[in-house]
Every structure is written in C-alpha cells, then in structure tokens.
C-alpha atoms as a PDB file:
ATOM      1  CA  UNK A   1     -26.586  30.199  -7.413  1.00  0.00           C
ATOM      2  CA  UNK A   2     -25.977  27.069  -9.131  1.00  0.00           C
ATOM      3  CA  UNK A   3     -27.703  25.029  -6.331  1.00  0.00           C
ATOM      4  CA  UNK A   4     -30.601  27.289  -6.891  1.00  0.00           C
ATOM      5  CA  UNK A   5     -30.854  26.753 -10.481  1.00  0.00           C
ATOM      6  CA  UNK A   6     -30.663  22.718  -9.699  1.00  0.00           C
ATOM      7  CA  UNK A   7     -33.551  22.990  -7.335  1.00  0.00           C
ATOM      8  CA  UNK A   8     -35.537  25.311 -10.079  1.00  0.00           C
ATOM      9  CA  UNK A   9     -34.972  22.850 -12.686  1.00  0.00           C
ATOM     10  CA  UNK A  10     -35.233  19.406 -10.930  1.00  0.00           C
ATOM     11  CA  UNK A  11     -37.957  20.012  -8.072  1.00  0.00           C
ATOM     12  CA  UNK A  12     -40.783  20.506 -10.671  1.00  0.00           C
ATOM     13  CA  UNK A  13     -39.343  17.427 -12.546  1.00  0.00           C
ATOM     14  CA  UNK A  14     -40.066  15.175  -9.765  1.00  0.00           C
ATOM     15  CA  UNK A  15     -43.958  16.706  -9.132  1.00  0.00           C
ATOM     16  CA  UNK A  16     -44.451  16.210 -12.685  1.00  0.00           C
ATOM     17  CA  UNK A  17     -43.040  12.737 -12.732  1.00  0.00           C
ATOM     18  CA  UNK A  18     -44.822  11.583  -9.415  1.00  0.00           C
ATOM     19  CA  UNK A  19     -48.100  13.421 -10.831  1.00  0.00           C
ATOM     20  CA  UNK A  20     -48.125  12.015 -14.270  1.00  0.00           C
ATOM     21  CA  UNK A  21     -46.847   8.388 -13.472  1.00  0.00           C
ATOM     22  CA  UNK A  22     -48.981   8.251 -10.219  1.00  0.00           C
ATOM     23  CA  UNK A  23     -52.291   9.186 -12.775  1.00  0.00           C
ATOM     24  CA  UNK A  24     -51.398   7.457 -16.250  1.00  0.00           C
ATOM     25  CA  UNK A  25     -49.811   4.413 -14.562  1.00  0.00           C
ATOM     26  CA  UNK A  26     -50.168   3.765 -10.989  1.00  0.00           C
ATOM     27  CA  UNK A  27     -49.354   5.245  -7.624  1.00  0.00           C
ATOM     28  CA  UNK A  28     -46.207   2.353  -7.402  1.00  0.00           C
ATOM     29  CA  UNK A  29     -45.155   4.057 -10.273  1.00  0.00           C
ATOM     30  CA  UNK A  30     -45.009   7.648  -8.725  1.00  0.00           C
ATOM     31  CA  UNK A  31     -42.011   6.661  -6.820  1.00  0.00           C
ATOM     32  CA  UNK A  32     -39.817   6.935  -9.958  1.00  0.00           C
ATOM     33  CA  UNK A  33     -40.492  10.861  -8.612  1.00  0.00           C
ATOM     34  CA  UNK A  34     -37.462  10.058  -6.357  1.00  0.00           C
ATOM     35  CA  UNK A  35     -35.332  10.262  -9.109  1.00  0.00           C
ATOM     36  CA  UNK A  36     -35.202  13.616  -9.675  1.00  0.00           C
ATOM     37  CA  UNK A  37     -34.956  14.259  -6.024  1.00  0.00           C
ATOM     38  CA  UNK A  38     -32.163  11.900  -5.495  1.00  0.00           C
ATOM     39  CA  UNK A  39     -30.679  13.730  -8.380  1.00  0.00           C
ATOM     40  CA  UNK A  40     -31.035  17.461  -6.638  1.00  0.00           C
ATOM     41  CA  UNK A  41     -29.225  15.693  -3.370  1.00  0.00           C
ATOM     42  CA  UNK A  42     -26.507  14.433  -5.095  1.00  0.00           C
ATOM     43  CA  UNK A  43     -25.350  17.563  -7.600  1.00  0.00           C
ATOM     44  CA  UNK A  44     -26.051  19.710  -4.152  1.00  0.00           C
ATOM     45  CA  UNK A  45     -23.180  17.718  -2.809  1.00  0.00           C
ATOM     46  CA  UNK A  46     -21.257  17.681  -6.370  1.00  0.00           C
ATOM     47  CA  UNK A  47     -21.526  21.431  -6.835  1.00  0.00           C
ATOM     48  CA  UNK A  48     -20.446  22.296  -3.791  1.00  0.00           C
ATOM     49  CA  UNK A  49     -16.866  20.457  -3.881  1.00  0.00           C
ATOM     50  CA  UNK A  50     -16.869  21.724  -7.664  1.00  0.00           C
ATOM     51  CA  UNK A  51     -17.373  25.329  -6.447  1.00  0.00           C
ATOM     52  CA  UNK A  52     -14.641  24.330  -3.437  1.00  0.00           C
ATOM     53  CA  UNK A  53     -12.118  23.332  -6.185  1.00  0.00           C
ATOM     54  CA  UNK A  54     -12.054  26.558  -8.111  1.00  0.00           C
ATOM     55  CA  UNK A  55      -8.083  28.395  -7.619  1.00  0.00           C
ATOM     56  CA  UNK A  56      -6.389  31.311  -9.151  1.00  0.00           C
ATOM     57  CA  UNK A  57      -3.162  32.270  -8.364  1.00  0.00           C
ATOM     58  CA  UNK A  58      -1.297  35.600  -9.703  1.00  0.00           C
ATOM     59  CA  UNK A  59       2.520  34.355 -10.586  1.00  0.00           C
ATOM     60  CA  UNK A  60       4.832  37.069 -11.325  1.00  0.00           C
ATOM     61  CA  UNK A  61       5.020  36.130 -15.441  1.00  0.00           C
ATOM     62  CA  UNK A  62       1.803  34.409 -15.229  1.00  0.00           C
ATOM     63  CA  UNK A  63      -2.185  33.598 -14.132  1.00  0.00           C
ATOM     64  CA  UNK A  64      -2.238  30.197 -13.024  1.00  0.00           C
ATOM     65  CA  UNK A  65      -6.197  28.922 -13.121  1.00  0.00           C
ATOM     66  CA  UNK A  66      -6.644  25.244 -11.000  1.00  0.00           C
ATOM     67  CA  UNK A  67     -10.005  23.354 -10.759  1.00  0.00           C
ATOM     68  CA  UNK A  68     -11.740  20.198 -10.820  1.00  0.00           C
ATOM     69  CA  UNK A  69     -12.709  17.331  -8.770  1.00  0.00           C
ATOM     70  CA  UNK A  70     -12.075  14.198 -10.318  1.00  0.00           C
ATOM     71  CA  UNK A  71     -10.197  15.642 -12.995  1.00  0.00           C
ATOM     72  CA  UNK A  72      -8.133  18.214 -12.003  1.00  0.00           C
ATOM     73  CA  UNK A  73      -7.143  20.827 -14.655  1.00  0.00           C
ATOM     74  CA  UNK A  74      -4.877  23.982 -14.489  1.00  0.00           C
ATOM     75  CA  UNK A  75      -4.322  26.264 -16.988  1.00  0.00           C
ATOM     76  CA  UNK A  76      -1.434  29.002 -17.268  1.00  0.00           C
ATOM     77  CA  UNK A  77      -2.230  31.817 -18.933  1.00  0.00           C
ATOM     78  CA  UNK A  78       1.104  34.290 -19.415  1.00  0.00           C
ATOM     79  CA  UNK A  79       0.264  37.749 -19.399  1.00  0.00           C
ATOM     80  CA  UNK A  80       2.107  38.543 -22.526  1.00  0.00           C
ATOM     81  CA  UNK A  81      -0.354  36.115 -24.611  1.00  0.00           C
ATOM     82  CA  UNK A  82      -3.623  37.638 -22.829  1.00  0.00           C
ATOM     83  CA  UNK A  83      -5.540  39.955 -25.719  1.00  0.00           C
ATOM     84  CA  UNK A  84      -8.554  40.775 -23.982  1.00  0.00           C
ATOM     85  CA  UNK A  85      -9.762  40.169 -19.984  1.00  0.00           C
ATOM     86  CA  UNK A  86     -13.433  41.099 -19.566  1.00  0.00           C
ATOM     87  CA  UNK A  87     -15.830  41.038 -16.564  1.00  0.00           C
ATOM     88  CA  UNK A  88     -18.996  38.933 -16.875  1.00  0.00           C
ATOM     89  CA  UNK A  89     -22.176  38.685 -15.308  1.00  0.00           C
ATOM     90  CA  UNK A  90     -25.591  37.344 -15.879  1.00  0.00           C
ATOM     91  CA  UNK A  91     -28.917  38.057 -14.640  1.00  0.00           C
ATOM     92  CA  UNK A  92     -29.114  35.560 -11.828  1.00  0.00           C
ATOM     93  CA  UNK A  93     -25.336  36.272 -11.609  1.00  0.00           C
ATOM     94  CA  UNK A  94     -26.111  39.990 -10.672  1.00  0.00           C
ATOM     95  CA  UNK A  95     -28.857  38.827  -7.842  1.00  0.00           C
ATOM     96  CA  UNK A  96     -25.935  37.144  -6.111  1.00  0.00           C
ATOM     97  CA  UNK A  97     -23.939  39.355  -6.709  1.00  0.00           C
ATOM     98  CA  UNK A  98     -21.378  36.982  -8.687  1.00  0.00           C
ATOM     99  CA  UNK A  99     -19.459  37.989 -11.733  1.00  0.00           C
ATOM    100  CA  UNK A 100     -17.024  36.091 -13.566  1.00  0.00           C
ATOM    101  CA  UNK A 101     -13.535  37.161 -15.471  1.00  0.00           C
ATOM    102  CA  UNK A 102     -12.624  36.060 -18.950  1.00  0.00           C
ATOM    103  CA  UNK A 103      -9.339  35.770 -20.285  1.00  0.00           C
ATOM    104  CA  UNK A 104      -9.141  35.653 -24.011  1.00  0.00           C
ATOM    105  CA  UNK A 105      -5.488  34.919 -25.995  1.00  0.00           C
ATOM    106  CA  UNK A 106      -4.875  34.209 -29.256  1.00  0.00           C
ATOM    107  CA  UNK A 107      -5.046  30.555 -29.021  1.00  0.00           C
ATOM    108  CA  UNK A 108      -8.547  29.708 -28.779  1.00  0.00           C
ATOM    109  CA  UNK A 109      -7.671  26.681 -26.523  1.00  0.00           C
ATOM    110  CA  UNK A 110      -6.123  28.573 -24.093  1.00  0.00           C
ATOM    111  CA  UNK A 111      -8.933  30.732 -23.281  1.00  0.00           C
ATOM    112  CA  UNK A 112      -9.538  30.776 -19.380  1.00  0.00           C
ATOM    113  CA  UNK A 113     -12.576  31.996 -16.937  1.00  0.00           C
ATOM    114  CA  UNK A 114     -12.727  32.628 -13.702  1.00  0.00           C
ATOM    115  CA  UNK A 115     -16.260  32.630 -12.241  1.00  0.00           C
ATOM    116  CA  UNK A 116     -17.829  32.898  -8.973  1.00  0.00           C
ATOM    117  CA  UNK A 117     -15.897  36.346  -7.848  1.00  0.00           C
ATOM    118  CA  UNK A 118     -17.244  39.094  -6.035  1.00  0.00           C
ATOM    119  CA  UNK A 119     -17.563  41.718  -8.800  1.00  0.00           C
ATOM    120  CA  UNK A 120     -15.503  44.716  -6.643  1.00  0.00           C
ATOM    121  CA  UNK A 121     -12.472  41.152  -6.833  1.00  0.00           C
ATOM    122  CA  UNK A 122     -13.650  40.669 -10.547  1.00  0.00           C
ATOM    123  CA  UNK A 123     -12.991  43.878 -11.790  1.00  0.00           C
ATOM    124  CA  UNK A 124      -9.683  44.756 -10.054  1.00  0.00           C
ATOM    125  CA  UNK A 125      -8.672  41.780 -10.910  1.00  0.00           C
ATOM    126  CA  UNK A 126      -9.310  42.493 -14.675  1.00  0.00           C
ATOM    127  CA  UNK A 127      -7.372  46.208 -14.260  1.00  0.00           C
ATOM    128  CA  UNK A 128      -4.530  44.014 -12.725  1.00  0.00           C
ATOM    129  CA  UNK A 129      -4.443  41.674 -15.817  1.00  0.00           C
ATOM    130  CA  UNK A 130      -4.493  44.212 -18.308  1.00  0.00           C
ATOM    131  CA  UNK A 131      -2.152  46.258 -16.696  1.00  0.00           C
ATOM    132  CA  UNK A 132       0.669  43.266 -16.459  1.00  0.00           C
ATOM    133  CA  UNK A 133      -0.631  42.316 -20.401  1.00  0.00           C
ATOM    134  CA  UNK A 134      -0.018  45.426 -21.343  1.00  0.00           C
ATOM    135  CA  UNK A 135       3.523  45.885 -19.949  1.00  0.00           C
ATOM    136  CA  UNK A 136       4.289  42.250 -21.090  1.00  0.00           C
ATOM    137  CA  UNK A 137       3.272  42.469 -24.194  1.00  0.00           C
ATOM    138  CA  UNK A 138       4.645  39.658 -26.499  1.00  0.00           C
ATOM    139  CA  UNK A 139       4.494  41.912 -29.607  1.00  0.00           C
ATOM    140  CA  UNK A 140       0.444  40.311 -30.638  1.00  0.00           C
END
C-alpha cells in the first residue's frame, strides 16, 4: 500500500518536472525528471525493509512492539497501563485489506500502533489485549 502511494505521489512529479523543465528551460534540463524516479526506486527498497522490520510479541505481563531499520525502537506496553486498544483502518487501508491496532495508556509517550495486520489478526488481537488489560488492571 505504501509503495502504491509512493508511485501515486512521485510518478506524476517526475512528468511534471521533465515536462515543465524540458519546455521553460531546455530538454538537458528535463533530466532533473530522474529525480523523482530515482526517488520512487530508492523508498521502494526503504519501505520494504521498513515494513520487514515491524515485530510484536505477546509476553505474559506485557506487549512488546520492535521496529526500525537504522534505528531500532521497541516499546513495552504492560497490559495493566493499556486504557483503550482500538482497530484502525483507512480507505486505501480497507482496499488492501490492512488495518492497524492502537494501544492507548495513560502516558501519552507510551502510546503504541501496530499497523499492517490482517484485520480478522487486528481485531482478535485487540479482544486479546483488552481481555489481559482488563484482568490486569493497575487500578487507572
């Protein structure tokens, strides 16, 4: 989905560029048009290990979240501390059939999403969450 989106965005960045420098300025010019196309080839390859890197892992007092390429981050969300876990899913989402879960605690900085999930995975997983919340439940 996200490769999609760079494609929508980028292609028609590099016809405009190579039509408008090629006119205004000169047909040398119109090769700055490989740019943007250089640009779709390289975050195809980016997104790809960024999509590879996403982890979640349920712990038996916690939801331990791991991703990144270069910087690798993991968050540990204890079920006690989550207030609400909701399903999301966009538009273009939907057409893929990709939905996303959102943990919210009371600490704003330890908020935590999960995207990328089949939704069937997405929302079981959300049931599962609330249920070990709710029976951990650090008194919020």
């Amino acid at each position: 989905m996200r490769r999609l989106l760079l494609v929508v965005w980028l292609a028609p960045a590099a016809v405009a560029a190579g039509l408008l420098l090629g006119l205004l300025v000169g047909p040398a010019w119109a090769a700055f048009a490989l740019l943007p196309l250089a640009g779709i080839g390289w975050g195809w390859v980016l997104l790809g290990r960024n999509w590879r890197s996403w982890r979640y892992a349920e712990r038996a007092d916690d939801l331990l979240i791991s991703r990144g390429v270069l910087w690798h981050e993991e968050t540990v969300v204890p079920y006690g501390r989550m207030q609400l876990v909701e399903v999301t899913s966009g538009p273009v989402g939907r057409r893929f059939g990709l939905a996303g879960v959102q943990l919210h605690t009371a600490a704003a900085a330890t908020d935590a999403a999960i995207p990328g999930l089949d939704p069937a995975e997405a929302e079981r997983l959300r049931d599962r969450l609330t249920e070990l919340g709710e029976a951990r439940s650090a008194g919020l």
